[in-house]
N, C-alpha and C. Protein backbone atom coordinates (compact mmCIF):
# COMPACT_ATOMS: atom_id res chain seq x y z
N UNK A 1 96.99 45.28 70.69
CA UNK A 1 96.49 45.22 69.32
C UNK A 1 97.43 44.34 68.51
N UNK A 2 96.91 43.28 67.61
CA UNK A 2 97.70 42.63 66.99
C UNK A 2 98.29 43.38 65.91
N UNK A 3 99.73 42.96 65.20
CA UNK A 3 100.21 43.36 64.48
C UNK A 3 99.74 43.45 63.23
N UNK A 4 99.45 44.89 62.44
CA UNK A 4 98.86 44.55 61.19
C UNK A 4 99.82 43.71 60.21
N UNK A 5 99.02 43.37 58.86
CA UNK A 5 99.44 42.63 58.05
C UNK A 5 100.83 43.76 56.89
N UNK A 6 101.72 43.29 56.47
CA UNK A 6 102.62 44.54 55.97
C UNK A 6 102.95 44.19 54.89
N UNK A 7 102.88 45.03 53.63
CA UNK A 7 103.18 44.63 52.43
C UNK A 7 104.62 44.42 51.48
N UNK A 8 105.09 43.93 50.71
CA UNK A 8 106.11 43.73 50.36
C UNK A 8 105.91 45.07 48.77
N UNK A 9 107.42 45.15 48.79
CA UNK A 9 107.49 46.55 47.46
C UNK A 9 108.05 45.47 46.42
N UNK A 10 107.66 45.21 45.22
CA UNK A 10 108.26 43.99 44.51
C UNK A 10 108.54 44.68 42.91
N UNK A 11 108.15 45.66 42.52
CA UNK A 11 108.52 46.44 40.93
C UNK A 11 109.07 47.54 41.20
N UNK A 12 109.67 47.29 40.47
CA UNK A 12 110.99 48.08 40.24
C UNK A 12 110.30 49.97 39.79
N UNK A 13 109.20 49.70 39.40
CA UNK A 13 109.09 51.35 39.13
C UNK A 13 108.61 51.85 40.84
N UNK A 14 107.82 50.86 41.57
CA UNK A 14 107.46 51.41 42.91
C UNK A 14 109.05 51.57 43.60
N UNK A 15 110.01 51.02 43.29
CA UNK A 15 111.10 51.82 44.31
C UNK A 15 112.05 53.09 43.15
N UNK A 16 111.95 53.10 42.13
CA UNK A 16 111.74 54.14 42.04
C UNK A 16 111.45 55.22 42.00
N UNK A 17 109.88 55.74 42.21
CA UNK A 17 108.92 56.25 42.43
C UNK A 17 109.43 56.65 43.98
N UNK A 18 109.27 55.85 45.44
CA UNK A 18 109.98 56.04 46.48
C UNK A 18 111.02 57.01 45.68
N UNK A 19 112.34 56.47 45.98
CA UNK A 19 113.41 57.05 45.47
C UNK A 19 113.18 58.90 44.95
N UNK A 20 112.41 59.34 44.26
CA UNK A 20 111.93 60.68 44.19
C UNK A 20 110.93 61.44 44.77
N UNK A 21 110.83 60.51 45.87
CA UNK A 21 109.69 60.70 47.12
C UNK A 21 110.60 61.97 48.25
N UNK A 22 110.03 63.43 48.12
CA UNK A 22 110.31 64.26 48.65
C UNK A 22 110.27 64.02 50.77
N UNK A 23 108.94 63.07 50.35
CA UNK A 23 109.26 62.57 52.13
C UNK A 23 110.05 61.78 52.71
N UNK A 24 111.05 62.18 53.71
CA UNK A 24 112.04 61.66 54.45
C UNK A 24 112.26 61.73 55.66
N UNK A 25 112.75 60.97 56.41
CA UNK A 25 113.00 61.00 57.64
C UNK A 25 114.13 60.25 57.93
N UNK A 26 115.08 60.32 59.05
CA UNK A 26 116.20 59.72 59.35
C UNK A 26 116.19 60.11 61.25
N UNK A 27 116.87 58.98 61.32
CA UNK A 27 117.12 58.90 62.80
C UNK A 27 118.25 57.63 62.98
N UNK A 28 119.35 58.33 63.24
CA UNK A 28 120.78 57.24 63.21
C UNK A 28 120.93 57.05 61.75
N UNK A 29 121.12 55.96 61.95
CA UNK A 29 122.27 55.05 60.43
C UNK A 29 120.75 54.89 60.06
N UNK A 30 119.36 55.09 60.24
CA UNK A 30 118.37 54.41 59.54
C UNK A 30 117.88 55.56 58.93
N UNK A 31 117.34 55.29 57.78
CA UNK A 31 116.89 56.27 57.14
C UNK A 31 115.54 55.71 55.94
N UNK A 32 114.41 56.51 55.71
CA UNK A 32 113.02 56.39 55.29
C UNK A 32 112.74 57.20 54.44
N UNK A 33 111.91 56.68 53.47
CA UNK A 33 111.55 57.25 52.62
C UNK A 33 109.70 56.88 52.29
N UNK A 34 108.92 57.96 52.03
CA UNK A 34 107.61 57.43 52.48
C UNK A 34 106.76 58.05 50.61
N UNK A 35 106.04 57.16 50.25
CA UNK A 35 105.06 57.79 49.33
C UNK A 35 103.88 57.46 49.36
N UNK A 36 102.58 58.31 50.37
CA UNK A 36 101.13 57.90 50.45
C UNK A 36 100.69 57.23 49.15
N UNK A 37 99.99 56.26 49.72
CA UNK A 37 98.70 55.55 48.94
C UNK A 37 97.64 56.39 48.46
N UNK A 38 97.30 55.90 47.07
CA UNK A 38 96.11 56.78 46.42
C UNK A 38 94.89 56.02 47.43
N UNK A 39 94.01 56.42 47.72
CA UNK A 39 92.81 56.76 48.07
C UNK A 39 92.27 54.91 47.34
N UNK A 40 91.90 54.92 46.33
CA UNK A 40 91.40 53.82 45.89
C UNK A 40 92.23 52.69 45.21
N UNK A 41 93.79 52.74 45.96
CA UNK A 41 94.19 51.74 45.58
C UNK A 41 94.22 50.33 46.19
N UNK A 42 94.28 49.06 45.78
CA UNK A 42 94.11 48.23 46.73
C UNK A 42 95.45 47.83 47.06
N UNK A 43 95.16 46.52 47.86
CA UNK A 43 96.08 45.72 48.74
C UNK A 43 96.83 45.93 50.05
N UNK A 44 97.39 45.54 50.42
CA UNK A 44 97.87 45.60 52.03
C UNK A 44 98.90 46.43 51.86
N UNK A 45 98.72 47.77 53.08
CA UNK A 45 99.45 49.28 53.53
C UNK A 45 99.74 48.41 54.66
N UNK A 46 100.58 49.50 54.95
CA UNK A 46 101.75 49.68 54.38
C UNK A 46 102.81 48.45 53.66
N UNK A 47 103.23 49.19 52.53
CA UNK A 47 104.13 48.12 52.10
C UNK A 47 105.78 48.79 52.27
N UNK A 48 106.24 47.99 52.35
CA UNK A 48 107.97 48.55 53.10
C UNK A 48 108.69 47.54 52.12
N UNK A 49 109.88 48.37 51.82
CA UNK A 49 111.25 47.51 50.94
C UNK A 49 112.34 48.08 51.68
N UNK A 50 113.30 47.43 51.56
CA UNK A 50 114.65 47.76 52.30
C UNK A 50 115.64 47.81 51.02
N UNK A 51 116.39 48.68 51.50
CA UNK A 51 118.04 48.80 51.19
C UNK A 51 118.75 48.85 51.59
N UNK A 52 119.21 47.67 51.59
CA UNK A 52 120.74 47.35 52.94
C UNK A 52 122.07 47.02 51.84
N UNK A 53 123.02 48.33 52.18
CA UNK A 53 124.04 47.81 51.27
C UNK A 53 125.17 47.03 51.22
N UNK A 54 125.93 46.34 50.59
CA UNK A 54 127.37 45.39 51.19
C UNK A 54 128.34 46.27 52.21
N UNK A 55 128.34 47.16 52.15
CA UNK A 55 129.19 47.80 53.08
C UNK A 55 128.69 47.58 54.39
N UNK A 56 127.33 46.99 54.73
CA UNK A 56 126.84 46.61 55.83
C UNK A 56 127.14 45.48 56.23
N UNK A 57 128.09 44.58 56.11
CA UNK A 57 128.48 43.61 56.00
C UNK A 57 128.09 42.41 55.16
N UNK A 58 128.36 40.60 55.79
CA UNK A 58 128.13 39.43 54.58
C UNK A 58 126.41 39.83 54.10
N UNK A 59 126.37 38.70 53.06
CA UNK A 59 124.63 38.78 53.26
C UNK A 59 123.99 38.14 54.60
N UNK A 60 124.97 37.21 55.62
CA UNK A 60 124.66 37.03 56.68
C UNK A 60 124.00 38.16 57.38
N UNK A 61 125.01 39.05 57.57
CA UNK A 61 124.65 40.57 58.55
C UNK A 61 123.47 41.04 57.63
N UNK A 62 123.65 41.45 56.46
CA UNK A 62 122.35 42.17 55.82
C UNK A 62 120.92 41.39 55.98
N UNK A 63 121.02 40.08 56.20
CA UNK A 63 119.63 38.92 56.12
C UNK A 63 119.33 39.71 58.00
N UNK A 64 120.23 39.71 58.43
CA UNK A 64 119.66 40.20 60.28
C UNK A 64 119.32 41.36 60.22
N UNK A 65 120.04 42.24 59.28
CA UNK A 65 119.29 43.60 59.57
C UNK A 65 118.14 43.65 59.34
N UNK A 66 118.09 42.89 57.86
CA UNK A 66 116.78 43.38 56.85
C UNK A 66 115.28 42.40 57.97
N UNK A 67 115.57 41.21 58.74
CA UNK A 67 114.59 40.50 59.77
C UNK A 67 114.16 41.28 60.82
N UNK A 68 115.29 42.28 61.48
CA UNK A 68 115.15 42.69 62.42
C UNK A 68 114.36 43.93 62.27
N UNK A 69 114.47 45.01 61.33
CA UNK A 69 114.02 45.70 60.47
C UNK A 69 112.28 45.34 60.37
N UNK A 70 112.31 44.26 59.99
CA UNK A 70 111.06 43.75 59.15
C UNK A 70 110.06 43.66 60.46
N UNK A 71 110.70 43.38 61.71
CA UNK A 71 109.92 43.23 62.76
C UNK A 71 109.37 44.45 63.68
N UNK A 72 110.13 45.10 63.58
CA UNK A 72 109.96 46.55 64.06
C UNK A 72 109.11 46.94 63.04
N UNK A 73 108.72 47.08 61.77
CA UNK A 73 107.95 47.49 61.08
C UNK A 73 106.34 46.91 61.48
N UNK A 74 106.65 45.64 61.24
CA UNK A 74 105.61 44.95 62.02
C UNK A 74 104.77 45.27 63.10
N UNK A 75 105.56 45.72 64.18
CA UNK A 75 105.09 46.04 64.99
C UNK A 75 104.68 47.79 65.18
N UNK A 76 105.13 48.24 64.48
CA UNK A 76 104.92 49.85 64.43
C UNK A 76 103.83 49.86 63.04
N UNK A 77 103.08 48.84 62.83
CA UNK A 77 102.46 48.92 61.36
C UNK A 77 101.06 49.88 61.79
N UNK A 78 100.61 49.33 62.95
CA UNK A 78 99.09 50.36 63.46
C UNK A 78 99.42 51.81 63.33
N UNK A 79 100.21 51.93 63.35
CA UNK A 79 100.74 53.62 63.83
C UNK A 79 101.02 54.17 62.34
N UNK A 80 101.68 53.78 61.58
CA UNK A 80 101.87 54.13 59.76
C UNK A 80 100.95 54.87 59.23
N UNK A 81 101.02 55.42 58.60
CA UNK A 81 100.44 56.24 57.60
C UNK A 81 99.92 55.06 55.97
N UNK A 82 99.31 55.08 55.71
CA UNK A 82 98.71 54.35 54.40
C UNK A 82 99.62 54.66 53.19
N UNK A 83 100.70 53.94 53.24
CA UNK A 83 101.60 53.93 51.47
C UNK A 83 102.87 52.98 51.69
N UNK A 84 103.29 53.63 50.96
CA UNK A 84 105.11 52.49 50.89
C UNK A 84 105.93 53.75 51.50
N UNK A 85 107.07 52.50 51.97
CA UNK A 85 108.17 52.86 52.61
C UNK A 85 109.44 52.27 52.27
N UNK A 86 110.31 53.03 51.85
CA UNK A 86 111.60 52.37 51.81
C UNK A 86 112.42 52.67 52.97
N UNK A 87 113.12 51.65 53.37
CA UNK A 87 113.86 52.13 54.67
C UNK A 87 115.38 51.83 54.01
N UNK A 88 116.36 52.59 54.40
CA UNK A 88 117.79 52.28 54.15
C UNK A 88 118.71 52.06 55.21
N UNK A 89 119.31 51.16 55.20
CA UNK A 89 119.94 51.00 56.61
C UNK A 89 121.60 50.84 56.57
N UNK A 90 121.78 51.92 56.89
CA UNK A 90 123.38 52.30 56.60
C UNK A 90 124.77 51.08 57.53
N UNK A 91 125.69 51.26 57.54
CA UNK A 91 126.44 50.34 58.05
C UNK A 91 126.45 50.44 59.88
N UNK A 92 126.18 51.53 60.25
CA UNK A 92 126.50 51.86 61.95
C UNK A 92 125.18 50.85 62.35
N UNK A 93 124.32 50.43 61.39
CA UNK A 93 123.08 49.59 62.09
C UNK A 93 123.46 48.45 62.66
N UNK A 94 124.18 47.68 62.02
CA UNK A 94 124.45 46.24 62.55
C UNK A 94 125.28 46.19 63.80
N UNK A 95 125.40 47.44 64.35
CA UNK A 95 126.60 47.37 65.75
C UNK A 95 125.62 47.90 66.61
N UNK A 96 124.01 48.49 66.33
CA UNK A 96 123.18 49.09 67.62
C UNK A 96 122.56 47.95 68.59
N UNK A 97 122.21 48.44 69.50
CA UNK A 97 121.81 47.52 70.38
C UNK A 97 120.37 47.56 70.02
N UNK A 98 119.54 46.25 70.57
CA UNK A 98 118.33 45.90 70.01
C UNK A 98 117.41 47.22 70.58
N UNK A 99 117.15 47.78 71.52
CA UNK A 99 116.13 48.83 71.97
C UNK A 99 116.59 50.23 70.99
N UNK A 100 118.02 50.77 70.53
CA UNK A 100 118.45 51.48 69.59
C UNK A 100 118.15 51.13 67.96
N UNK A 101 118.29 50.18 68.07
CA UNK A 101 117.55 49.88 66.61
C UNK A 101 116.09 50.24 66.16
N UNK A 102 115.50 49.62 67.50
CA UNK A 102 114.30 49.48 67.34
C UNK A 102 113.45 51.19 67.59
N UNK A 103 114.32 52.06 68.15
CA UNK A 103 113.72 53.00 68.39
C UNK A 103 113.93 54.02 66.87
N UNK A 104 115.07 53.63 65.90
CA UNK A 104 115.81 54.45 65.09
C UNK A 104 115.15 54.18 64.01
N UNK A 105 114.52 52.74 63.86
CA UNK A 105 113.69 52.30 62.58
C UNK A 105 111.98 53.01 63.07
N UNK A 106 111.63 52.97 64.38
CA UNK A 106 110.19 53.84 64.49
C UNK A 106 110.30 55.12 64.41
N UNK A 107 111.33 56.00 64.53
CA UNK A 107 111.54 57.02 64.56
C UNK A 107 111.65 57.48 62.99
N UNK A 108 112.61 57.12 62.23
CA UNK A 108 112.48 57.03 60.70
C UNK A 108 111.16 56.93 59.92
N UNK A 109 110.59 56.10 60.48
CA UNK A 109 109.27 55.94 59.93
C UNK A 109 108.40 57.02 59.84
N UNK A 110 108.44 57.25 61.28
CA UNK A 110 107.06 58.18 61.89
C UNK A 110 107.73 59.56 61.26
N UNK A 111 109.14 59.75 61.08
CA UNK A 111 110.00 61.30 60.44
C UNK A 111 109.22 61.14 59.24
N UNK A 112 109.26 60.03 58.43
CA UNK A 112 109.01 60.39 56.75
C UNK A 112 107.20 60.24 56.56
N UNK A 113 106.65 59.49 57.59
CA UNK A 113 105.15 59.95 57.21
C UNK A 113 104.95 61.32 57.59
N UNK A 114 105.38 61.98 58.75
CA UNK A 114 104.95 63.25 58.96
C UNK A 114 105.31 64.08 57.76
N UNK A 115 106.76 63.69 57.23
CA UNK A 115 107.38 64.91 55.85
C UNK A 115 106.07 64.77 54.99
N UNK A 116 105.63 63.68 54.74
CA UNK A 116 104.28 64.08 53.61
C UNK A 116 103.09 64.46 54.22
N UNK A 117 102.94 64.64 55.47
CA UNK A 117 101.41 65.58 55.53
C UNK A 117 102.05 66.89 55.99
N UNK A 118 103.14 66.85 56.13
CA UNK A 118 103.74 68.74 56.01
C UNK A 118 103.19 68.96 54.53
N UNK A 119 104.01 68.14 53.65
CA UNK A 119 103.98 69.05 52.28
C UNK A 119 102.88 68.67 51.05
């Protein structure tokens, strides 16, 4: 199945909004935050923003996380739940190996969509 299309989070009240989003999930240094889509809203789901902080190293290292990140999303986009996602990616990320990464950012994901159809 081709990779769906994935949206970008670009106003500042949508990562706020995240940010008091009771759904979460974490797995390693990666960590998610999920807030379903209303029913009749438009444009392209999932949309994902990152927070990668300087303690994660230059903006060199943060530009690889936040690509590498972006691709694994990509590819885990069929499987998502319909809303935004913030993902945070703590400093132990930039030292995992590519199959650890990649399993810690699907795992995060799939943790914080399930927290919102628990609650």
């Amino acid at each position: 199945m081709p990779a769906r299309t994935v949206g970008r989070i670009t106003s500042r009240t949508s990562f706020a909004a995240l940010q008091r989003s009771r759904a979460r999930g974490a797995c390693g240094p990666v960590k998610a935050l999920f807030l379903p889509a209303e029913e009749s809203a438009p444009g392209v789901f999932p949309q994902v923003g990152f927070a990668i902080g300087r303690r994660c190293g230059s903006a060199v290292a943060r530009n690889t996380l936040r690509r590498r990140a972006r691709e694994v999303v990509r590819s885990e986009a069929h499987r998502l739940p319909r809303g935004s996602y913030l993902l945070r990616l703590e400093p132990g990320a930039a030292e995992l190996a590519a199959s650890k990464f990649r399993a810690d950012v699907a795992g995060a994901l799939e943790r914080a969509g399930r927290a919102a159809v628990k609650a």
